[in-house]
Protein backbone atom coordinates (compact mmCIF):
# COMPACT_ATOMS: atom_id res chain seq x y z
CA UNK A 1 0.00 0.00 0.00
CA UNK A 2 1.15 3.18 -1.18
CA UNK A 3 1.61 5.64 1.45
CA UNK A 4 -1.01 8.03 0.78
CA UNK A 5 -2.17 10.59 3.88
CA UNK A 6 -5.36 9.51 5.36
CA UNK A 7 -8.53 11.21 5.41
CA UNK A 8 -9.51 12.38 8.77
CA UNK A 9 -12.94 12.28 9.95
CA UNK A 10 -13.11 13.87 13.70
CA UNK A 11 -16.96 12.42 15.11
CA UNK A 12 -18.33 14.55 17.51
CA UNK A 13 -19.95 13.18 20.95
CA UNK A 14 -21.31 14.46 24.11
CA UNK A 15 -23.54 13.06 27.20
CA UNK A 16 -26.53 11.45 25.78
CA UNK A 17 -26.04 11.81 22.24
CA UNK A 18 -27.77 9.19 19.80
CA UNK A 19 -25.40 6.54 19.43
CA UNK A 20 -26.01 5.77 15.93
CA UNK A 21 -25.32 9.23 14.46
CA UNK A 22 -21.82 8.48 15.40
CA UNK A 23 -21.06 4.62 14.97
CA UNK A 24 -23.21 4.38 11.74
CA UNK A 25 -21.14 6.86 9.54
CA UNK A 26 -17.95 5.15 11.30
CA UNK A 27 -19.46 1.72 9.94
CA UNK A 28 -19.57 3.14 6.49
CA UNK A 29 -16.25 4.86 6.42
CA UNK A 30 -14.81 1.29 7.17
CA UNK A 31 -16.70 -0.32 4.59
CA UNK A 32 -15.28 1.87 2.10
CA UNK A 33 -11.50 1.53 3.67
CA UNK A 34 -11.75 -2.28 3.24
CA UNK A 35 -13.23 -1.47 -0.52
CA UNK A 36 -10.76 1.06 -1.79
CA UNK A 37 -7.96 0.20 -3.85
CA UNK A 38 -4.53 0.94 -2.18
CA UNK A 39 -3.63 4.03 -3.89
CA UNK A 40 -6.89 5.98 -2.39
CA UNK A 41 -6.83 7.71 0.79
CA UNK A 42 -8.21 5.38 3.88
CA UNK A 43 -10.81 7.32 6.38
CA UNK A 44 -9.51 8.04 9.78
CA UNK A 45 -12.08 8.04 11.67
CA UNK A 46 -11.86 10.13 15.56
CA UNK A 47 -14.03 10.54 18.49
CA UNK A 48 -13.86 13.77 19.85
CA UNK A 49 -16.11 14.25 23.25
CA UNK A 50 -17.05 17.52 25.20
CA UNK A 51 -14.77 15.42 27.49
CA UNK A 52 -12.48 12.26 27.10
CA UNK A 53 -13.25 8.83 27.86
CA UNK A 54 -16.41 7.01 28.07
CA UNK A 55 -19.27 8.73 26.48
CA UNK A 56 -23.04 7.57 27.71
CA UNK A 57 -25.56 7.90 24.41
CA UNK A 58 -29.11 7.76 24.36
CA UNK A 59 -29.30 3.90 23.87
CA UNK A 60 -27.27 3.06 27.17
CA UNK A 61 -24.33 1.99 24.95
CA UNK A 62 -20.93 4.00 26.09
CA UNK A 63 -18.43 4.91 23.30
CA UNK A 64 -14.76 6.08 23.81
CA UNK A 65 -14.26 9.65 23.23
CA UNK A 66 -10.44 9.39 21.88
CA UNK A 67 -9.58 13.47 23.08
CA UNK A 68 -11.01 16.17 24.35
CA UNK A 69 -12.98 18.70 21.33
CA UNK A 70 -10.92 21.17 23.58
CA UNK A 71 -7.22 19.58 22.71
CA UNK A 72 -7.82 19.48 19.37
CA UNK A 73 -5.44 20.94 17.21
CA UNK A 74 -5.43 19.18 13.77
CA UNK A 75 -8.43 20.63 11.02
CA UNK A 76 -10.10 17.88 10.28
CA UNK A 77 -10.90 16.90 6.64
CA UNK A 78 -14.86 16.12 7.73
CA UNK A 79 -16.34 16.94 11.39
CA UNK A 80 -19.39 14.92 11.57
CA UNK A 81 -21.94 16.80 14.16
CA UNK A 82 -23.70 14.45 16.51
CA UNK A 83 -26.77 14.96 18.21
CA UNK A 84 -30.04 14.00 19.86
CA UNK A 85 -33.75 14.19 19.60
CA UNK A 86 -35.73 13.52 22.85
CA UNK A 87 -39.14 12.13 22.74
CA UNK A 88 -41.72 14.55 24.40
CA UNK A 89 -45.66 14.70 24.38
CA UNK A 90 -45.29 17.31 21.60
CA UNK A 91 -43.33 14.76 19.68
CA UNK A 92 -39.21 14.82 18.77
CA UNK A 93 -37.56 18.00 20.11
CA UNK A 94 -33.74 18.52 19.45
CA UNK A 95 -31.09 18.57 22.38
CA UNK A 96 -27.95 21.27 21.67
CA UNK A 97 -25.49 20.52 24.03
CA UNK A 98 -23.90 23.78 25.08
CA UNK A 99 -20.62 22.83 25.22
CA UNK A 100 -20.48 21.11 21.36
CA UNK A 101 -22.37 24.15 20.42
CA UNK A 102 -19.36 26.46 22.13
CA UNK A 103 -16.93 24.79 20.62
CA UNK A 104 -18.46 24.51 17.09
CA UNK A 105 -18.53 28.31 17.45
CA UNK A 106 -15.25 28.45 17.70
CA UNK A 107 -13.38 25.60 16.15
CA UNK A 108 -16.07 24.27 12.98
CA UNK A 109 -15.10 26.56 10.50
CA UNK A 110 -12.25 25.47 10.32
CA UNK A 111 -13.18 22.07 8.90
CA UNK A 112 -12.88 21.53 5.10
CA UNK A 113 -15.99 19.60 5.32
CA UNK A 114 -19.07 19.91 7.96
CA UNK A 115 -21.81 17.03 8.02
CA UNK A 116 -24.84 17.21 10.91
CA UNK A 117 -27.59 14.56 10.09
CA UNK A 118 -30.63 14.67 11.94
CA UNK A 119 -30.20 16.73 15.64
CA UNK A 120 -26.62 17.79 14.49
CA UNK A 121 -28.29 20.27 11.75
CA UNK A 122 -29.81 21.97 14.96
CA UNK A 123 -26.45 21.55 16.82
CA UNK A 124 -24.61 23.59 13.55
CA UNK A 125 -27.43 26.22 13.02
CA UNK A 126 -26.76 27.07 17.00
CA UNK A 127 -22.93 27.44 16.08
CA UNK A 128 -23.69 29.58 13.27
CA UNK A 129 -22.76 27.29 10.57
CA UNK A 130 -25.62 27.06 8.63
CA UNK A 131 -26.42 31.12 8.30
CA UNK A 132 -27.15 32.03 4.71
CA UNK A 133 -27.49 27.93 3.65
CA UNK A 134 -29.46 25.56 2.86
CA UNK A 135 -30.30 22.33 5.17
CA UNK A 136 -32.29 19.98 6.14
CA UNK A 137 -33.22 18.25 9.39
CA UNK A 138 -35.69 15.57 10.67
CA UNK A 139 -39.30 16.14 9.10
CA UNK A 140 -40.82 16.58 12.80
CA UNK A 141 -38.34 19.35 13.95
CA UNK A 142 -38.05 21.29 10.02
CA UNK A 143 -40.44 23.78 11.17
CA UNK A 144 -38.54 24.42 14.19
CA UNK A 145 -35.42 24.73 13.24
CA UNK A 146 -36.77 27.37 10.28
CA UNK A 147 -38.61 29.31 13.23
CA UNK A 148 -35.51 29.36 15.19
CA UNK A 149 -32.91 30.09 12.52
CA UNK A 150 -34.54 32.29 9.89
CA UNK A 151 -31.12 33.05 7.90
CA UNK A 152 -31.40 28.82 7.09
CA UNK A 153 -32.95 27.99 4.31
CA UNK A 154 -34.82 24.99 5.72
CA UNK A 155 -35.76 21.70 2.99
CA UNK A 156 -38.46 18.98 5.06
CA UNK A 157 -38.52 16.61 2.66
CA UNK A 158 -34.79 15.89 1.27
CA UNK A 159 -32.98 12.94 3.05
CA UNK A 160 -29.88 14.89 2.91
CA UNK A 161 -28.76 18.49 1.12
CA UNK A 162 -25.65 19.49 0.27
CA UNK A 163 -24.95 24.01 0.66
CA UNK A 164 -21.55 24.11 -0.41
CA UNK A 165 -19.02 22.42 2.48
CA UNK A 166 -22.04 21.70 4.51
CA UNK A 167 -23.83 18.94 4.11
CA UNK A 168 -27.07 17.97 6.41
CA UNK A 169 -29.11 14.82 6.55
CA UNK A 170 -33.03 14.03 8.04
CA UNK A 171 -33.28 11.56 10.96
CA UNK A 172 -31.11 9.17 13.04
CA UNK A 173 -30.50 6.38 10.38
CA UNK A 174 -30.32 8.45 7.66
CA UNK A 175 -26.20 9.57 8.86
CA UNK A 176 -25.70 6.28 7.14
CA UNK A 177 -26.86 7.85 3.60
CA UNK A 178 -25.16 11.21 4.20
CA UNK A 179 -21.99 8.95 4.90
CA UNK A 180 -22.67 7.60 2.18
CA UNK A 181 -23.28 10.24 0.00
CA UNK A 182 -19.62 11.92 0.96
CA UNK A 183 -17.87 8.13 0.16
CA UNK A 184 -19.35 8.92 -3.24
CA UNK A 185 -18.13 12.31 -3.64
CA UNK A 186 -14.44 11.66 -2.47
CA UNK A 187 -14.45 8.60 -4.33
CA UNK A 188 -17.38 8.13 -7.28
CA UNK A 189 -19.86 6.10 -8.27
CA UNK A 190 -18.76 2.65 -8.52
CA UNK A 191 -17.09 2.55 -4.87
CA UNK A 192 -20.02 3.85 -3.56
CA UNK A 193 -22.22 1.27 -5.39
CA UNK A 194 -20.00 -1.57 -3.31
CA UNK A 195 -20.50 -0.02 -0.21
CA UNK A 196 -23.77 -0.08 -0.44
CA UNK A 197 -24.16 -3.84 -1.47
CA UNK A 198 -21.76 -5.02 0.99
CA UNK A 199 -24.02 -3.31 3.48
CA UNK A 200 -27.09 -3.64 2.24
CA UNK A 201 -28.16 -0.29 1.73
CA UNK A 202 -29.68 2.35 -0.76
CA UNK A 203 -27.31 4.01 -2.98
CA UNK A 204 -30.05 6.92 -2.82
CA UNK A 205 -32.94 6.18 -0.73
CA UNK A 206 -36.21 6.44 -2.63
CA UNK A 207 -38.51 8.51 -1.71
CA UNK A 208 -38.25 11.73 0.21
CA UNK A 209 -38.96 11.85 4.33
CA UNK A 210 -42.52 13.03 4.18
CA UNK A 211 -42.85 9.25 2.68
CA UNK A 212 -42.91 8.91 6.37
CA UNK A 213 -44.88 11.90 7.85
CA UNK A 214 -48.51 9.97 7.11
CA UNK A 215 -49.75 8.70 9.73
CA UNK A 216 -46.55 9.24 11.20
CA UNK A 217 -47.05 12.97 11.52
CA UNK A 218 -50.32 13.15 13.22
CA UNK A 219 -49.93 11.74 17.07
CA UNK A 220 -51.54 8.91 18.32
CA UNK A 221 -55.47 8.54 18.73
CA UNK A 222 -56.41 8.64 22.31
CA UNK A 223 -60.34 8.18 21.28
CA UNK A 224 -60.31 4.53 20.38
CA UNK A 225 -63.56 5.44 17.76
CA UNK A 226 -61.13 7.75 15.74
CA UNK A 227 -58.46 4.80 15.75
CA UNK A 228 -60.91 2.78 14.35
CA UNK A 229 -61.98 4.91 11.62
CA UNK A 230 -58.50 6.06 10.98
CA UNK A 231 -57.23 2.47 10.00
CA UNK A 232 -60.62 2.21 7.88
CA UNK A 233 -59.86 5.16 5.80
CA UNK A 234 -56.35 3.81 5.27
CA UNK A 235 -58.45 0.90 3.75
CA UNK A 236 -60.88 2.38 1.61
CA UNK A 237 -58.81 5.31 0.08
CA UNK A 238 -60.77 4.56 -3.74
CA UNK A 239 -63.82 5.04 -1.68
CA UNK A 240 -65.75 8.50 -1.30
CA UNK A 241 -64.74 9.52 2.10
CA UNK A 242 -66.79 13.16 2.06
CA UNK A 243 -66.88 14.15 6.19
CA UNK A 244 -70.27 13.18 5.54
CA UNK A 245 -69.52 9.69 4.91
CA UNK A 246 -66.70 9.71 7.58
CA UNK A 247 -69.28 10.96 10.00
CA UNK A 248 -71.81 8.47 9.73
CA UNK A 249 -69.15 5.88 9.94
CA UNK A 250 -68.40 7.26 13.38
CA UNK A 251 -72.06 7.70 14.25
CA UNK A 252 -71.60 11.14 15.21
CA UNK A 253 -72.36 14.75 13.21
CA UNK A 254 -69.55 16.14 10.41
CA UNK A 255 -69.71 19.04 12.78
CA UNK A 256 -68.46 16.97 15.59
CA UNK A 257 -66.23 15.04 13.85
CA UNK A 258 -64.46 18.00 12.65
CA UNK A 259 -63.91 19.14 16.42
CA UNK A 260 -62.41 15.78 16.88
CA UNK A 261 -60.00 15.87 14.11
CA UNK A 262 -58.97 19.16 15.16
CA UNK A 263 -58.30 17.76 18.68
CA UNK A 264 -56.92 15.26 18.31
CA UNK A 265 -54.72 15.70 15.34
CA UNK A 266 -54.99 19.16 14.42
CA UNK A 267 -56.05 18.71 11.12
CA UNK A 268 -59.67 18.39 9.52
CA UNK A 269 -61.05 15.07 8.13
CA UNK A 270 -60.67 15.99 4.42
CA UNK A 271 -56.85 17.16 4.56
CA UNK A 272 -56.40 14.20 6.80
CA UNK A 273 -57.47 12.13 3.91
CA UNK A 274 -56.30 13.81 1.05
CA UNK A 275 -52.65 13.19 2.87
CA UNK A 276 -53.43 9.50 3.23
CA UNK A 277 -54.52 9.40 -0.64
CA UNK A 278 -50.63 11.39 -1.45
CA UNK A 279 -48.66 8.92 0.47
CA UNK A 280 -50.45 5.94 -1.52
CA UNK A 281 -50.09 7.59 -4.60
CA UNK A 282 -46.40 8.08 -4.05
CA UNK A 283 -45.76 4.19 -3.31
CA UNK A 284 -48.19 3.64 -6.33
CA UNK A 285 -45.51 5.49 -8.73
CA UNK A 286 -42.25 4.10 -6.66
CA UNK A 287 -43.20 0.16 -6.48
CA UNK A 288 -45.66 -0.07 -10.02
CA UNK A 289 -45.80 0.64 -13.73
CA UNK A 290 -49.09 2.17 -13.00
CA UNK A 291 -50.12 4.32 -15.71
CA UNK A 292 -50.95 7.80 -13.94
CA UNK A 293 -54.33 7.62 -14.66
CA UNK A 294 -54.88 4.06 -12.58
CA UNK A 295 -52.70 5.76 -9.78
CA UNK A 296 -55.25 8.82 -9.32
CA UNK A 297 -58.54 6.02 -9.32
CA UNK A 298 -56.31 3.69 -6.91
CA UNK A 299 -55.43 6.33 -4.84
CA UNK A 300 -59.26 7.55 -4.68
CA UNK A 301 -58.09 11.15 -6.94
CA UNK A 302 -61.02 10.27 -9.77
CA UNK A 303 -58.97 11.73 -12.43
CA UNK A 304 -55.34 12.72 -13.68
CA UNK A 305 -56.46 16.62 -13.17
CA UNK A 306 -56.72 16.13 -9.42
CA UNK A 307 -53.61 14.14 -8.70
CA UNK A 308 -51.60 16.54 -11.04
CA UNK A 309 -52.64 19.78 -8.87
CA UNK A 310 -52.68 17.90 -5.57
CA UNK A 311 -48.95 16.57 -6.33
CA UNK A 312 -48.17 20.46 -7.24
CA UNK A 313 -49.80 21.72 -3.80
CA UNK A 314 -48.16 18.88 -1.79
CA UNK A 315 -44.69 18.12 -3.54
CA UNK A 316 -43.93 20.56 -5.98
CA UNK A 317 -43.75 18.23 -8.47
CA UNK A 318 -45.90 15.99 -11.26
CA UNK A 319 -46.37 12.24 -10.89
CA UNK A 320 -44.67 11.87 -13.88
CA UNK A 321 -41.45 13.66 -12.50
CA UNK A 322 -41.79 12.13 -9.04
CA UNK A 323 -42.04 8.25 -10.55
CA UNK A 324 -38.73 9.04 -12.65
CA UNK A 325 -36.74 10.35 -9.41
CA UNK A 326 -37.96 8.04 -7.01
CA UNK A 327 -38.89 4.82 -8.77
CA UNK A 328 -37.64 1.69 -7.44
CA UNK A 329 -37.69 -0.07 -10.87
């Protein structure tokens, strides 16, 4: 092996952080060092804690925090930023560690390259990194992190986004796909694609994250009724589901259900619906050769004109352009 200077990755961690926004980019930069041909760069990667030694995470697992963020002297070639999202009543709220965020503040720009998946995007918009660029975060906390950083240019639905060095990814396992994505931009296409098999992953995950925000998004039913009819809608999406219809189905008045929808998941019956009807649509055009047409009556649209404007309302986008980006064929 050619002696060719190795490319360090410094991994931050702190008290509590999720465990797998650190050791699942690590298991990817090994993949690729066993892959690469010996004339390529290896990854080095480092554990750098808001303190050395054992480091607690989320899951109960310790890791080994090689040196202190705070002796660091070297710029590293890519500091991955760790984080955490804690599970409250008002669903997945971001933890910033102070001290990361301190450090980051003054240490981060150093860094030729800058990757935060998940929490870490709200760890690096608290340091200042992502003012003026674009990022993304987990679907749950995008609105929040736009709120509280207005100079970001916040992106729900991307699984990761690229704003020049900076790169930011959506939830926990998706710091495997960012990893993955900066294996294939030190080292192309067809390394990459090897990774991937060996571990059994996407090259490019299909499908955006609000693939996952229905019913994902909307918190679970307390009323056991409303359950009920939930799953049945799921069921009968070709069906005419009209609050009328819905209404009788529950046995109560559309005036009353809408009061429950709105209670309980802060939406009304017919967007409720309409997002169900979206998410099947979507799987219809990623998993089928459904002509568009059978995808709008499948997916309970009743013609091409509706899913076209309801895919330009929702997505930004026509079924026709969605199927050939995301299509698992």
């Amino acid at each position: 092996m050619q002696n060719v200077p190795p490319h360090v990755v410094l991994v931050t961690l702190f008290p509590g952080v999720d465990a797998l926004e650190a050791t699942g980019p690590a298991e990817v930069f090994a993949m690729a060092n066993v892959l690469l041909p010996d004339d390529r760069a290896r990854y080095d990667v480092r554990f750098g804690g808001t303190r050395t030694g054992r480091i607690p995470t989320f899951s109960g697992v310790s890791l080994h925090a090689d040196t202190a963020l705070a002796d660091i002297k070297e710029c590293p070639d890519t500091l991955l930023i760790t984080g955490r999202m804690d599970i409250t009543e008002r669903g997945p709220r971001p933890y910033v560690d102070p001290d990361l965020v301190d450090w980051l503040r003054r240490k981060g720009k150093d860094a030729r390259r800058i990757a935060a998946p998940c929490a870490g995007a709200h760890v690096a918009a608290a340091a200042g990194l992502l003012d003026g660029r674009k990022a993304t975060t987990h679907w749950a906390t995008a609105g929040l992190l736009a709120a509280e950083n207005p100079s970001v240019e916040v992106e729900a639905d991307p699984i990761f986004v690229r704003s020049g060095k900076i790169w930011t990814g959506a939830g926990i396992t998706s710091s495997m796909d960012l990893a993955l994505a900066l294996v294939a931009e030190d080292h192309g296409d067809e390394l990459t694609l090897k990774v991937a098999q060996h571990m059994v992953m996407y090259v490019q995950r299909p499908g955006g994250q609000s693939q996952f925000s229905v019913p994902l998004a909307y918190p679970t039913t307390v009323r056991r009724s409303l359950g009920d009819l939930r799953r049945w809608i799921a069921d009968h999406l070709e069906d005419e589901l009209s609050v009328g219809v819905l209404a009788e189905r529950m046995s109560v008045s559309p005036r009353h259900l809408s009061r429950i929808f709105r209670a309980d998941l802060g939406t009304t019956p017919a967007e409720y619906v309409e997002a169900l009807r979206v998410e099947h649509a979507r799987r219809l055009l990623e998993r089928t050769s459904l002509p568009p047409a059978a995808v709008a009556s499948a997916s309970g649209f009743g013609s091409i004109e509706t899913l076209h404007r309801v895919f330009r309302e929702r997505l930004g986008t026509t079924p026709g352009e969605y199927r050939q980006r995301f299509t698992l064929a």
